[in-house]
Protein backbone atom coordinates (compact mmCIF):
# COMPACT_ATOMS: atom_id res chain seq x y z
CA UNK A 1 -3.42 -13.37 -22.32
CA UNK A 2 -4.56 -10.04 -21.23
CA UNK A 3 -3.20 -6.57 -22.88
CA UNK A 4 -1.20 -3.91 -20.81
CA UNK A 5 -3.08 -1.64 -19.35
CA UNK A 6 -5.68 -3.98 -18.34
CA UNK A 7 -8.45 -3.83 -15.09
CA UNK A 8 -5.57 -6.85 -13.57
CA UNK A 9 -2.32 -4.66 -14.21
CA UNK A 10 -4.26 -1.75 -13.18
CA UNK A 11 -5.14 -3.81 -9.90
CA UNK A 12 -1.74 -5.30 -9.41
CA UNK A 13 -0.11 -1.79 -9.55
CA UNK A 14 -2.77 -0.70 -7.06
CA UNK A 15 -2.02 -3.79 -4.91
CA UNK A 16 1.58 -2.90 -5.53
CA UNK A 17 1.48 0.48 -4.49
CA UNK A 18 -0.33 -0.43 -1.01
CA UNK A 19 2.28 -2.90 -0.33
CA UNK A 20 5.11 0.27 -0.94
CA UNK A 21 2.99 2.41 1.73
CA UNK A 22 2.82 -0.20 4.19
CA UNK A 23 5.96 -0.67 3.82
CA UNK A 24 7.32 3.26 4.03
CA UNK A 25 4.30 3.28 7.24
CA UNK A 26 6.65 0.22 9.13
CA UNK A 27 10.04 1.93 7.95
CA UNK A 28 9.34 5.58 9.27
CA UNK A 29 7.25 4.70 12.35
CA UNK A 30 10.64 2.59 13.08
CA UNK A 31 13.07 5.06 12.26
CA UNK A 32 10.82 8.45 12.93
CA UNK A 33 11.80 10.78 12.39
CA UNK A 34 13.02 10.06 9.18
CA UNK A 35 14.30 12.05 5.69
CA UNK A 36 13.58 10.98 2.16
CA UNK A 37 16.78 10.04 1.27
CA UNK A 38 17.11 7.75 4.19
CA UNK A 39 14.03 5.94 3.86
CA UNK A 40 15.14 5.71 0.11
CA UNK A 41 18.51 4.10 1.28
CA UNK A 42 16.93 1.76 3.37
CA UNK A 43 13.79 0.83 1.01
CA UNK A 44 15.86 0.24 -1.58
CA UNK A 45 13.51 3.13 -3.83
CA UNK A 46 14.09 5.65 -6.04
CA UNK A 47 13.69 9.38 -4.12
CA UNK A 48 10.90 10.15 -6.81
CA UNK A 49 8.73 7.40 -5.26
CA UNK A 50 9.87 7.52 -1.66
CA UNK A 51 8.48 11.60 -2.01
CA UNK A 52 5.49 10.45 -4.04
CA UNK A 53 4.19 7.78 -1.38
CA UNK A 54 4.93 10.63 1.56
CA UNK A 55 2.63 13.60 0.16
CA UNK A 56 -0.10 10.54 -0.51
CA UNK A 57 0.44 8.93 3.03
CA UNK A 58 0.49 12.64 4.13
CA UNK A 59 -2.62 13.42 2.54
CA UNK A 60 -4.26 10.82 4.41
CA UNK A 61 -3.26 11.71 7.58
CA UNK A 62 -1.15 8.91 8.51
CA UNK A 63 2.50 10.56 8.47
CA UNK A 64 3.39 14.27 9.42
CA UNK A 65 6.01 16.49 7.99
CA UNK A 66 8.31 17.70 10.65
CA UNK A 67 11.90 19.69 10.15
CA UNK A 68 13.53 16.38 11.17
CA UNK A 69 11.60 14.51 8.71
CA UNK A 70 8.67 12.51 8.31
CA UNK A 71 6.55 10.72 11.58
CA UNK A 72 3.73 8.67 11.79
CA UNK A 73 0.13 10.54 13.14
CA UNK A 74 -1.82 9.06 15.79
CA UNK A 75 -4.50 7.87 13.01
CA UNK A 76 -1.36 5.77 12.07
CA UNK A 77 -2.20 3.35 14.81
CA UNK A 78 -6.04 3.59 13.77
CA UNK A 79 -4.61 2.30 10.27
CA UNK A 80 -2.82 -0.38 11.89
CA UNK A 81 -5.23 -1.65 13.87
CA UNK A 82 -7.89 -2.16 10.85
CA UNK A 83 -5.53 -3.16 8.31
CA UNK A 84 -5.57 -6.77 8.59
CA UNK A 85 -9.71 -6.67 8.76
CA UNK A 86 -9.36 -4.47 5.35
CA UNK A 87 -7.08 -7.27 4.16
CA UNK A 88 -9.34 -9.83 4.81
CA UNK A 89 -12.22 -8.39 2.86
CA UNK A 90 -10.15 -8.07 0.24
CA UNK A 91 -9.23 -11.32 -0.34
CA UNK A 92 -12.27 -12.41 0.40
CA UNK A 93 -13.62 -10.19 -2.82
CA UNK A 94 -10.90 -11.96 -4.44
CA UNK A 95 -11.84 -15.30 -3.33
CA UNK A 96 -15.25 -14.44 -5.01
CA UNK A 97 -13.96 -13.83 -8.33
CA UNK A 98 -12.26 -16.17 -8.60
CA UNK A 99 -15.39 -18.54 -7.74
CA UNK A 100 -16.90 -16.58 -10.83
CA UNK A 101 -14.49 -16.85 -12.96
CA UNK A 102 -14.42 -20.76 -12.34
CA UNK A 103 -18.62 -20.76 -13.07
CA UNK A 104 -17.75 -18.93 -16.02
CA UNK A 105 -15.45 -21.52 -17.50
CA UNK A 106 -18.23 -24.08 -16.38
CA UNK A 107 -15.41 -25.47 -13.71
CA UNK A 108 -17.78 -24.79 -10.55
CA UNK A 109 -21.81 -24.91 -10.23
């Protein structure tokens, strides 16, 4: 049993989080451009969070503001392209820890 606030909910929110931007990336480079309330419509998401992702996703260069709404930047397709390498090394961090953890229990040698 861990306590809230731990280094896994901490990670899971992070994880979490990631997932929502991917997600808001796919939605807005389909619908582009695109408002806040729409993509909160069609997320599902509260406007609070829909604006929250957009300044970070901004921030990194991957969307643009426009007067229309919001569009995905040419470093969009950059992200793309590298995300499912990223992914990998990821899990395969993960993958790691979890060998660890087993060692620790005295599961794995």
């Amino acid at each position: 049993m861990t306590e809230k606030g731990s280094m896994f909910d901490r990670m899971e929110e992070e994880i979490e989080l990631l997932n929502r931007h991917i997600e808001m990336l796919r939605v807005t480079k389909e619908f582009q451009p695109i408002g806040i309330i729409r993509l909160s419509e069609i997320l599902s998401m509260p406007k609070h969070k829909v604006r929250y992702s957009l300044r970070l996703l901004e921030k990194e260069g991957l969307i643009v503001a426009t007067s229309d709404g919001a569009m995905v930047s040419e470093k969009y397709y950059r992200f793309t392209e590298e995300l499912s390498g990223k992914l990998d090394d990821l899990i395969s961090l993960l993958e790691k820890a979890r060998v660890e953890s087993l060692k620790t229990k005295g599961n794995v040698k």
